[in-house]
Every structure is written in structure tokens, then in C-alpha cells.
Protein backbone atom coordinates (compact mmCIF):
# COMPACT_ATOMS: atom_id res chain seq x y z
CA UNK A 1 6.63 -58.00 -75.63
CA UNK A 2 7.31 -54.66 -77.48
CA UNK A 3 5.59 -53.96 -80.76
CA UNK A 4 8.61 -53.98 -82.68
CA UNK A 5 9.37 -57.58 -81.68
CA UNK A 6 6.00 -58.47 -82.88
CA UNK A 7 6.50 -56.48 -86.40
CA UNK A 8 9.77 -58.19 -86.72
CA UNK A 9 7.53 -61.59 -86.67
CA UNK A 10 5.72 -60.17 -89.85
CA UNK A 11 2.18 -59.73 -87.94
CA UNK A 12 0.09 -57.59 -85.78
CA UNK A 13 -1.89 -58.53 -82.37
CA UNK A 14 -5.22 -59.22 -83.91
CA UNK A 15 -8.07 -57.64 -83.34
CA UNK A 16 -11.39 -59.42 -81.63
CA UNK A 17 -14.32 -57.77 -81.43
CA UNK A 18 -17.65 -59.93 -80.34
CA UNK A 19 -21.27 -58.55 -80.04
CA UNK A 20 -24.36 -60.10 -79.83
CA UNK A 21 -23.39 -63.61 -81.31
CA UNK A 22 -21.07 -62.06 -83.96
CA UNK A 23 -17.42 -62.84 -83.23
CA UNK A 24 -14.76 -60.54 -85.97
CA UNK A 25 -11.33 -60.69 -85.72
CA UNK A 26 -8.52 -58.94 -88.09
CA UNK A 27 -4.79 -59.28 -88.06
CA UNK A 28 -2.64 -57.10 -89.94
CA UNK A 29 1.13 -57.17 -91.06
CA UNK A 30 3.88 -56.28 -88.53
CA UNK A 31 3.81 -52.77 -90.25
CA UNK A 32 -0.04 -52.25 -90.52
CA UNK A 33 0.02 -51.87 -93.86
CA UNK A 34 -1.45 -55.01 -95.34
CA UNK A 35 -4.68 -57.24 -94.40
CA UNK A 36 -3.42 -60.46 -92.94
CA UNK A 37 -6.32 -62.09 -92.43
CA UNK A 38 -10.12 -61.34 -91.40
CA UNK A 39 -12.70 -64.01 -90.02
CA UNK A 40 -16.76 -63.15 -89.19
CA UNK A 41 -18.19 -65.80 -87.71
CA UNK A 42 -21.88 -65.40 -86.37
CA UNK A 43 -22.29 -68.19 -83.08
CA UNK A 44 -26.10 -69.63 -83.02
CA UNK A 45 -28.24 -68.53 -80.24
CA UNK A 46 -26.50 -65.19 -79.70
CA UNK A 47 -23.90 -66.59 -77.55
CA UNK A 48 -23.56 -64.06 -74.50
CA UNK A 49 -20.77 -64.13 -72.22
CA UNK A 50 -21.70 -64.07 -68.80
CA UNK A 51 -25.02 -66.43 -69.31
CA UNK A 52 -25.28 -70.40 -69.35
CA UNK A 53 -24.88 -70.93 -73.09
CA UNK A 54 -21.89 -68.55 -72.70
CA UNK A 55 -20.03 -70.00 -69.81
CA UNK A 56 -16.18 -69.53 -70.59
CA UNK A 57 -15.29 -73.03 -71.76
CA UNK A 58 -17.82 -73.12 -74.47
CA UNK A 59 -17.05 -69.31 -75.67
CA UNK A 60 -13.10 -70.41 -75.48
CA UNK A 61 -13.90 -73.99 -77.89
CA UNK A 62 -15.67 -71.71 -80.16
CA UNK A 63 -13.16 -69.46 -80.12
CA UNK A 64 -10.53 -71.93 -80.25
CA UNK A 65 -12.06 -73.81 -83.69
CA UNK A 66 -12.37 -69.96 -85.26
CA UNK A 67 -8.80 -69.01 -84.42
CA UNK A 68 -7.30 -72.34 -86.01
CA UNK A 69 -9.99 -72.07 -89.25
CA UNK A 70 -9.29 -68.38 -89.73
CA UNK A 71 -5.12 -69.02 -89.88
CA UNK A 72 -4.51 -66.50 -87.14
CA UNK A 73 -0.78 -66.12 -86.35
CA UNK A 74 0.74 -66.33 -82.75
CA UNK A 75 -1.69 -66.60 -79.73
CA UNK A 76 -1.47 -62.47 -79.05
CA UNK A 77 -5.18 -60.65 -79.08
CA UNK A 78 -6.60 -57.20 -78.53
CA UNK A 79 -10.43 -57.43 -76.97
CA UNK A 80 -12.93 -54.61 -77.26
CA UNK A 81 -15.18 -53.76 -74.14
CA UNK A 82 -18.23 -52.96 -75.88
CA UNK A 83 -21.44 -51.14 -75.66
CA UNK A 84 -22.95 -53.75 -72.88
CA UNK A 85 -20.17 -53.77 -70.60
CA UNK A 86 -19.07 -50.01 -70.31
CA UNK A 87 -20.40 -47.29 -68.42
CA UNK A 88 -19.29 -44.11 -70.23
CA UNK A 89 -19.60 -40.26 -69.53
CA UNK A 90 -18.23 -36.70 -69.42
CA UNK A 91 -17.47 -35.27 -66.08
CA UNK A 92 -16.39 -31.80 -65.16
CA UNK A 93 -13.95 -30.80 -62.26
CA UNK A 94 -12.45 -27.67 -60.99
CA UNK A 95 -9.36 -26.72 -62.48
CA UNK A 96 -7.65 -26.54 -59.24
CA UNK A 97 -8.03 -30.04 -58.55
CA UNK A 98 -5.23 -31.76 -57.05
CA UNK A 99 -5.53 -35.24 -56.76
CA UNK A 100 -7.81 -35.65 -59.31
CA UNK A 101 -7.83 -39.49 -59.22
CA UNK A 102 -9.61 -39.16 -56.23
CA UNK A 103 -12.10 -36.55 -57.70
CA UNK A 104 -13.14 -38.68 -60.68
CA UNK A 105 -13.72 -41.87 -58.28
CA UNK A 106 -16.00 -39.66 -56.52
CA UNK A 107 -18.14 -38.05 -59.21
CA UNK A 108 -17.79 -41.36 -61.36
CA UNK A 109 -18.52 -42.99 -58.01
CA UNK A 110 -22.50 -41.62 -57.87
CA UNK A 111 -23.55 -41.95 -60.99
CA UNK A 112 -22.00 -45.69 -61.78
CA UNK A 113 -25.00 -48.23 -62.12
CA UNK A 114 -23.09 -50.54 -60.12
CA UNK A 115 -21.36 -49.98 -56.98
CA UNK A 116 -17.87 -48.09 -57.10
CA UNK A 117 -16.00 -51.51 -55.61
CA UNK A 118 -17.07 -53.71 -58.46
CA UNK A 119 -15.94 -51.99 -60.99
CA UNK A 120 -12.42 -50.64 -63.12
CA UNK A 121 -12.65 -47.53 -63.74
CA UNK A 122 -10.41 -45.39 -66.46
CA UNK A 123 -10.45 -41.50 -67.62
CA UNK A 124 -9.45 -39.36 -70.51
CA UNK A 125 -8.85 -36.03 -70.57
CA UNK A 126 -10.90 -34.18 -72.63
CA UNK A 127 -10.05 -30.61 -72.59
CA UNK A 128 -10.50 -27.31 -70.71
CA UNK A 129 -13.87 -25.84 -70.55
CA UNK A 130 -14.93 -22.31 -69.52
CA UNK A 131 -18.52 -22.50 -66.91
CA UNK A 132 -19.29 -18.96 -66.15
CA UNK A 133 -16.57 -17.19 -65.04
CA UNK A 134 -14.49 -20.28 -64.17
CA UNK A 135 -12.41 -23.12 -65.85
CA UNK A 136 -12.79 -26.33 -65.48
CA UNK A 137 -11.39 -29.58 -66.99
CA UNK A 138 -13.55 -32.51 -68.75
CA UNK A 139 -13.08 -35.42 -68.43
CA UNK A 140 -14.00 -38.66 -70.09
CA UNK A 141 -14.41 -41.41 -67.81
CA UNK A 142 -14.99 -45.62 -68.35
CA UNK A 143 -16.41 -47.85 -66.42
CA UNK A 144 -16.41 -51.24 -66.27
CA UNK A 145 -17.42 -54.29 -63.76
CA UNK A 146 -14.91 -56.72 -62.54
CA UNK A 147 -16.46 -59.40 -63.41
CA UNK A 148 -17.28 -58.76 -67.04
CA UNK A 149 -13.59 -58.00 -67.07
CA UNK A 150 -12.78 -61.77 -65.47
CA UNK A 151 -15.10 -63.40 -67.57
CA UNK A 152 -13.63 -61.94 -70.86
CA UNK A 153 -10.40 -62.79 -69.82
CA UNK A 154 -10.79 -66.89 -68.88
CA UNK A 155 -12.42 -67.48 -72.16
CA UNK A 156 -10.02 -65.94 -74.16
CA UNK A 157 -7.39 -67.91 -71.75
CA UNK A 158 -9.51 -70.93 -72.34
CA UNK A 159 -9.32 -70.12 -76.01
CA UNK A 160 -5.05 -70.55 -75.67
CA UNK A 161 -4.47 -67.25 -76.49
CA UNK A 162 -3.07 -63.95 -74.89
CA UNK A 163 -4.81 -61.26 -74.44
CA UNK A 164 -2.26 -57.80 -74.59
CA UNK A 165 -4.93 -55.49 -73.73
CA UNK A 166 -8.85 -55.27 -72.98
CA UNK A 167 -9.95 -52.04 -74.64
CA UNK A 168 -12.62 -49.42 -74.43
CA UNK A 169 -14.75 -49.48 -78.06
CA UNK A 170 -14.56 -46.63 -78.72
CA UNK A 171 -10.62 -45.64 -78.00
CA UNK A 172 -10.77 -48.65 -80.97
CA UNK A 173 -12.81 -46.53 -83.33
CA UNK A 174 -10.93 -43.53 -82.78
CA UNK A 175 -7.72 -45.02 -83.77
CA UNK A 176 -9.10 -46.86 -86.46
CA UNK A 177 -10.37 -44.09 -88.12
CA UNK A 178 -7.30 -41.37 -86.71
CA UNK A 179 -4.99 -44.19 -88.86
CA UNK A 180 -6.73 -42.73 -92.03
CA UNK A 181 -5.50 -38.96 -91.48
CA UNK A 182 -2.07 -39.17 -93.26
CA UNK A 183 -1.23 -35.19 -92.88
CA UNK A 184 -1.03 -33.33 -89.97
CA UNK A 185 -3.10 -30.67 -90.83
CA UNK A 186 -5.40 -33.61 -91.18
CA UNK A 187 -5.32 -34.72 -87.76
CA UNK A 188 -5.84 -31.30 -86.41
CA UNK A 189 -9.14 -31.51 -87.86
CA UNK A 190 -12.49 -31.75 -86.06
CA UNK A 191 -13.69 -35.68 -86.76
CA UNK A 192 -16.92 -36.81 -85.69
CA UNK A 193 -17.97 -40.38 -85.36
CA UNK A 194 -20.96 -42.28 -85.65
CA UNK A 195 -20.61 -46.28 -85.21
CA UNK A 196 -24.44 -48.07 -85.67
CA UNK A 197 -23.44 -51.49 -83.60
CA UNK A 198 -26.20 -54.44 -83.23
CA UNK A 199 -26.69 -53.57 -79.39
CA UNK A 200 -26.29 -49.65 -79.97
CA UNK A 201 -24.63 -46.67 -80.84
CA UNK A 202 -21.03 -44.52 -80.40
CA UNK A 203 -21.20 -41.12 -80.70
CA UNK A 204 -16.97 -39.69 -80.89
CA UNK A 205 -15.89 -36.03 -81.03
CA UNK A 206 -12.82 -35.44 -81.69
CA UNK A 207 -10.96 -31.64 -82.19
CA UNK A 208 -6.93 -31.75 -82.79
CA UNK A 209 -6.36 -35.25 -82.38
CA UNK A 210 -8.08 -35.67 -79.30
CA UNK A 211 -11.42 -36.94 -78.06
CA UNK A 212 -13.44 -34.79 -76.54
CA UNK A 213 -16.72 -36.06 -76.11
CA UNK A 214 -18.00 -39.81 -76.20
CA UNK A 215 -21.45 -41.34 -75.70
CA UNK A 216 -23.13 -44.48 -76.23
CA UNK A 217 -26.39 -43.92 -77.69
CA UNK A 218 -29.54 -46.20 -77.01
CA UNK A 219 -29.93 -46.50 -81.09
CA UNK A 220 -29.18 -49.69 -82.51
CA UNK A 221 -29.46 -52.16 -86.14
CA UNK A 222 -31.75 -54.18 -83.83
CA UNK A 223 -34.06 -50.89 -83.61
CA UNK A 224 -34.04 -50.59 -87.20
CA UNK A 225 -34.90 -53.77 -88.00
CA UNK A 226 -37.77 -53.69 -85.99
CA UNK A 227 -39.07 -51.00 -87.23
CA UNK A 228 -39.42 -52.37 -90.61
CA UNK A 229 -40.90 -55.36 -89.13
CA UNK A 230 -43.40 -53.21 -87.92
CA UNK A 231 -44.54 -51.21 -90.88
CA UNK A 232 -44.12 -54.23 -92.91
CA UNK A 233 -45.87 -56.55 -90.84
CA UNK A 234 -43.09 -59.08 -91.03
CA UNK A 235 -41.25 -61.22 -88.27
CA UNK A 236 -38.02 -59.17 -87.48
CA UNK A 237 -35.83 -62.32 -89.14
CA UNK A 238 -37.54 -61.42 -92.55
CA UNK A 239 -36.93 -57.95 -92.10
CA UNK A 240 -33.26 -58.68 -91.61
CA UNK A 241 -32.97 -60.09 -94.69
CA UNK A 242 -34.91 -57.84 -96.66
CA UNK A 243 -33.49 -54.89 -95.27
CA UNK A 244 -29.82 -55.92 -95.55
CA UNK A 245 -29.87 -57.99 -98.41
CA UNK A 246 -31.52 -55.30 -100.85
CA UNK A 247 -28.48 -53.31 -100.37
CA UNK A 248 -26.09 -55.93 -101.89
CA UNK A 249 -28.33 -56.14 -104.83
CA UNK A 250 -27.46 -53.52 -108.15
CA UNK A 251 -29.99 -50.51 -108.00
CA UNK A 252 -31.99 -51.67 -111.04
CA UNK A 253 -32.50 -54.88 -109.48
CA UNK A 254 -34.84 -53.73 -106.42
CA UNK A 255 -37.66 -53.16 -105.91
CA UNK A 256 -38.80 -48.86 -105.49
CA UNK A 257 -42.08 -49.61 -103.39
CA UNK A 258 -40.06 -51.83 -101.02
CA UNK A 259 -37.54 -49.12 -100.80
CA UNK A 260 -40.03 -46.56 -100.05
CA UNK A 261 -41.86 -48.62 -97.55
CA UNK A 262 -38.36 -49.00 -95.86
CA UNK A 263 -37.55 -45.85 -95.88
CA UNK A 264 -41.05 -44.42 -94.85
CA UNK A 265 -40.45 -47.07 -91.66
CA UNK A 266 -37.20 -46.26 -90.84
CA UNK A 267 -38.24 -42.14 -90.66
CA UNK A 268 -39.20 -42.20 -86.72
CA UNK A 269 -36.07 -43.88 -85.81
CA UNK A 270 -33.91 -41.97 -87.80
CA UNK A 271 -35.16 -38.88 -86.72
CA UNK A 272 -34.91 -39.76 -83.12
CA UNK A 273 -30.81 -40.69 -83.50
CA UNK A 274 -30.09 -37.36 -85.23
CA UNK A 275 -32.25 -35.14 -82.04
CA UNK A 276 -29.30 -37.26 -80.05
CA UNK A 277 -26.45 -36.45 -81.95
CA UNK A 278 -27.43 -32.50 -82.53
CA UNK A 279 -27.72 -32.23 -78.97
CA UNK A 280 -24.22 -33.73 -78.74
CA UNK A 281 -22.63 -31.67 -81.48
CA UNK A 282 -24.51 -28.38 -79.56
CA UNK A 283 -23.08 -29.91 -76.79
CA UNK A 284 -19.33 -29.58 -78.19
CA UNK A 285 -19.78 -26.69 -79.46
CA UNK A 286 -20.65 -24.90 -76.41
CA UNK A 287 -18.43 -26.45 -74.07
CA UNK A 288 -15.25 -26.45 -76.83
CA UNK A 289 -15.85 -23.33 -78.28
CA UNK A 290 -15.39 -25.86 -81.38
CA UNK A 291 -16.86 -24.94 -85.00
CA UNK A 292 -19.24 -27.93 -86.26
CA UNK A 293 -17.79 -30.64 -88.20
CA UNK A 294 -17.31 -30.52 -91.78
CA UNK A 295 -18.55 -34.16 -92.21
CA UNK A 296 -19.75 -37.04 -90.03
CA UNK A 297 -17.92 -40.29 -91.09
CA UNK A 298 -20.98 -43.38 -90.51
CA UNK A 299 -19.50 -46.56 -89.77
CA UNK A 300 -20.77 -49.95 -87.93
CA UNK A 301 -22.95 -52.53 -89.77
CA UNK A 302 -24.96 -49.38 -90.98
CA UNK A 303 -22.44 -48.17 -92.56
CA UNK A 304 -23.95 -47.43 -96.33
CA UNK A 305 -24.29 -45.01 -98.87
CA UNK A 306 -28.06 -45.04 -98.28
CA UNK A 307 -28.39 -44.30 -94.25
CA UNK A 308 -25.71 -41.92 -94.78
CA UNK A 309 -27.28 -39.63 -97.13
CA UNK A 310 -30.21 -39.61 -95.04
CA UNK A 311 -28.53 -38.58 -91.87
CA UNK A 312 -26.95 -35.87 -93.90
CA UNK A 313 -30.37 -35.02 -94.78
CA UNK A 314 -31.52 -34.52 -90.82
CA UNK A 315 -28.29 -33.21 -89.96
CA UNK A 316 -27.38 -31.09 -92.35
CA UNK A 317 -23.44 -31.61 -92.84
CA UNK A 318 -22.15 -34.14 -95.31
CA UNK A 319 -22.21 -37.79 -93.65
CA UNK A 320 -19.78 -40.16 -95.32
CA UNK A 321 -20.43 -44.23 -95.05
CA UNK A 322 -16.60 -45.11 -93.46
CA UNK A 323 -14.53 -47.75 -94.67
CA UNK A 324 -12.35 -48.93 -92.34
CA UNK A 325 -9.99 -51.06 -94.46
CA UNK A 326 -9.43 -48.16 -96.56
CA UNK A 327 -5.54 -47.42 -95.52
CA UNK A 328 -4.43 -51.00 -96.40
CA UNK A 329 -3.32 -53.63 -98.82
CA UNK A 330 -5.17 -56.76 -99.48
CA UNK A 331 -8.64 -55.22 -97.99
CA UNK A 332 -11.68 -58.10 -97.69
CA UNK A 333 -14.17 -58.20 -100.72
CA UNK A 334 -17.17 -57.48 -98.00
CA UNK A 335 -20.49 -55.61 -98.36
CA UNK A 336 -20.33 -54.48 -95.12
CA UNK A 337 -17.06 -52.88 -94.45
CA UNK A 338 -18.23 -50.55 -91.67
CA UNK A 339 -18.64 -53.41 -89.21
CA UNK A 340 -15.19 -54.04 -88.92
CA UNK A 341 -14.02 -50.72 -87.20
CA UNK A 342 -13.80 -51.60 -83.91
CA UNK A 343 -11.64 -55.14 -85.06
CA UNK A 344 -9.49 -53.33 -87.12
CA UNK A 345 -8.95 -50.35 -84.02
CA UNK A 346 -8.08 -52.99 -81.99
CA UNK A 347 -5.34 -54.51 -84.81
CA UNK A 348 -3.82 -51.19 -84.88
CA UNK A 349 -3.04 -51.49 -81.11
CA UNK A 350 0.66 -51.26 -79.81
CA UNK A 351 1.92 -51.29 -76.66
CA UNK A 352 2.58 -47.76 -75.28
């Protein structure tokens, strides 16, 4: 079924992204203009596909009872591969290359931390690169097993819906974030990317509307959390709440010692991510002959004013907390807009 049909019906494919637990869906109008409807629904236990409490017919009831609640139109669903079930990385091959599907099996082939025959494996290109005195093309290749790929699919079929497409995360991101850059001159802009997920990071490069460079980063909320747990001396639960919940509360409302403490625990971890993302952005730079970006746009369930500023402290370019409901009508009263990228990239999908 062609997107048009679909827009015609008055309503996207919706978008379902689940991590750790926490399922998210979005569905937009036919002409992704407008919020439809959005659902969050966190599963007790930390549901995982793949293990016993996250066999396929108990993911697909869950699903199933969410879907119905939430008023989701149609049965049609875009699913995000996420940070646990992708192997992702930047290859280089010779410019002469002539059956380059062959090459990128082959280099993707010994460094996969599975065997080659299990998996499904995908590439971008990523540009031209000069290495010495010779060019050579990047690629960006994905990697994914077979059976994560099976098991997404019968839940969602046990669910009784459709799923159009499975989806790298972070070809999601990008286009959820692309969607906001109205002018051309826009788009043929340099954007940079940093999504904080529960089970880890994305790091995105972009340069003239196309990625060039994309890694997932060991650096997750979890990691934060923990850390205040630490220097606090409370149970990682407690430090959830206080962490998260003292940034829906008005700034004369909170506490300054327990915002110092927080951010005197969170200065290790912090300080870590940004080593990992200027080595990336030197990265770019060398290989692209790019110019650094003019901001970083934050975004994942760390998306805030707060972590942004420092980032922009370690980094030094302007970081901007993303909003990734920004282009549309009808956009959810939530605290924690950043979390939805990935479920609203996945909304904006169409058939190409």
C-alpha cells in the first residue's frame, strides 16, 4: 500500500519504538502535519523480547490492550531496531570497487559479533574520503541477527497488526529531526545528533542531507542514574525519581544542594560521553574535510535544558535540548519530549 492511499485514510503508519520495558508509539495525520495520537506505556519487569517474560504472545497481548487503549487507527506499524539489536559501523573500501555488495559482506563479515549467516545486513553510503594519496568510499553498514528480526516480527503479528517496515534507530532520528529543516539551505547544513536512550547512546553526523557517520555509544540514562545513586548513597530507584522528577519542578521550588550534589555526580560521566563524541566530530572532520557543527541538537529521555548546557560546556559549541514534536499541530503536553524521536522518525516513514 502506497503512502498516498494511507494519507487519503486521514492517518500515518504509526510509529513503535520499545526499549527496556518502555513501549511509545505516535501516529500522525495522513499529511504529517498534526499529532494523531501518542501512547507511553512502561511494561513491569522490563519486558525483553527474546527472554521468558518476553516470549511473543505475551509482548503481542500487551501490545494488543495498548493499541486498542491508545485509539490507534488501522493495523499498519513502523518498528525501530534499537541500540540492543544492531551492530553498527563505518567501513572504508577502495574506490574501484566493483561489486561492492560483496566487499561490505566481507569487511562487515569479520568484525560482526555474530556469525555473517545469522544475520541481515544493510549499508549506507556515506561519502568519499581521501587516505593518503588515494580515494576511497565510506560506508555505513547495519547489522542485525535473524532472529531478533523473527522475534520482532511474530509479536507484532501476534499483536494483529502489520508491520510496513523494521527500521534502523537511527535512520528514525535522522528523519525525525531532517523533517524540522524547512529551507534548503537548511538541509545543506552540517547537523549533529546526540540521542541519550535508557540502554545507550546515538551519535549522527550528518553534512548536506546525508549521514555520514553513525555510532552507538556505550553511554546511557541507566549510567546516569547510577551515578547519582552512588554519590548519593541511594538505591538507583530513588535516584530515578529524584533525578528526573526535580526537573519537572519550577526552579524556585528545588532544592540548590541537591542540584549541586547531582551535578558534582554526574561530572565523571559526562565528561567521559563528550571524550566520545570529540573523537567522533575529529573523526568527521578529518575524514570529510567537514567544518565542525554549529550546534549539537540533544534529544532522548535526556533531552533538557540542563544536560544540554553542560555538554555545551565540555564541548564547546552550542548544544540545543531537541524537541521532536516541534513541526506539528496538536503536540503532547509532556516533560520529556526528547524521548519520542525515534517514535515520531518512525511516523514520518513512507514507502519509497
Amino acid at each position: 500500500m502506497a503512502w498516498g492511499i494511507l494519507g487519503q485514510n486521514g492517518y500515518s503508519v504509526a510509529g513503535l519504538h520499545f526499549e527496556d520495558g518502555t513501549l511509545r508509539i505516535v501516529q500522525l495525520d495522513g499529511r504529517r502535519r498534526k499529532v494523531l495520537r501518542v501512547m507511553e506505556r512502561r511494561w513491569p519487569g522490563q519486558v525483553v523480547p527474546g527472554q521468558k517474560e518476553g516470549s511473543p504472545e505475551k509482548l503481542g497481548r500487551l501490545l494488543r490492550q495498548a493499541w486498542r487503549q491508545g485509539g490507534f487507527l488501522g493495523r499498519q506499524v513502523t518498528v525501530a531496531l534499537g541500540n540492543g539489536d544492531l551492530f553498527v559501523q563505518n567501513l572504508r573500501l577502495p574506490q574501484d570497487t566493483a561489486d561492492i555488495d560483496g566487499v561490505v559482506c566481507n569487511e562487515a563479515g569479520s568484525r560482526l559479533p555474530f556469525p555473517l549467516d545469522e544475520a541481515e545486513l544493510r549499508y549506507l553510503p556515506a561519502g568519499t574520503i581521501r587516505q593518503g594519496d588515494s580515494l576511497r568510499h565510506e560506508v555505513i553498514v547495519f547489522a542485525c541477527r535473524r532472529q531478533v528480526i523473527a522475534e520482532k516480527l511474530a509479536w507484532i503479528e501476534e499483536a494483529g497488526l502489520c508491520c510496513r517496515a523494521l527500521e534502523a534507530a537511527p535512520a528514525a532520528l535522522f528523519r525525525c529531526y531532517q523533517a524540522q529543516l524547512r529551507r534548503e539551505s537548511d538541509r545543506r547544513e552540517m547537523i549533529a545528533l546526540v540521542s541519550i536512550q535508557q540502554t545507550g547512546t546515538i551519535f549522527l553526523v550528518s553534512d548536506r542531507g546525508q549521514p555520514n557517520f553513525i555510532k552507538h555509544i556505550d553511554f546511557s540514562s541507566r549510567q546516569l542514574d547510577e551515578a547519582v545513586a552512588r554519590y548519593l548513597g541511594l538505591s538507583v530507584e530513588d535516584a530515578v525519581g529524584l533525578r528526573h522528577h526535580r526537573g519537572d519542578r519550577r526552579e524556585e521550588g528545588r532544592d540548590p544542594e541537591v542540584d549541586r550534589a547531582i551535578a558534582e555526580a554526574l561530572e565523571a560521566p559526562l565528561d567521559s560521553l563528550c571524550h566520545e563524541l570529540i573523537m567522533c566530530l575529529r573523526y568527521c572532520s578529518v575524514s570529510f574535510r567537514i567544518s565542525p557543527p554549529r550546534e549539537v541538537i540533544l534529544s532522548g529521555v535526556e533531552s533538557n535544558p540542563e544536560l544540554a548546557q553542560a555538554l555545551a560546556q565540555r564541548l564547546n559549541i552550542r548544544v540545543r535540548a531537541g524537541d521532536p514534536f516541534l513541526p506539528f499541530e496538536n503536540a503532547p503536553a509532556t516533560s520529556h519530549k526528547g524521548a519520542w524521536d525515534i517514535a515520531v522518525g518512525l511516523a514520518l516513514w513512507e514507502e519509497s
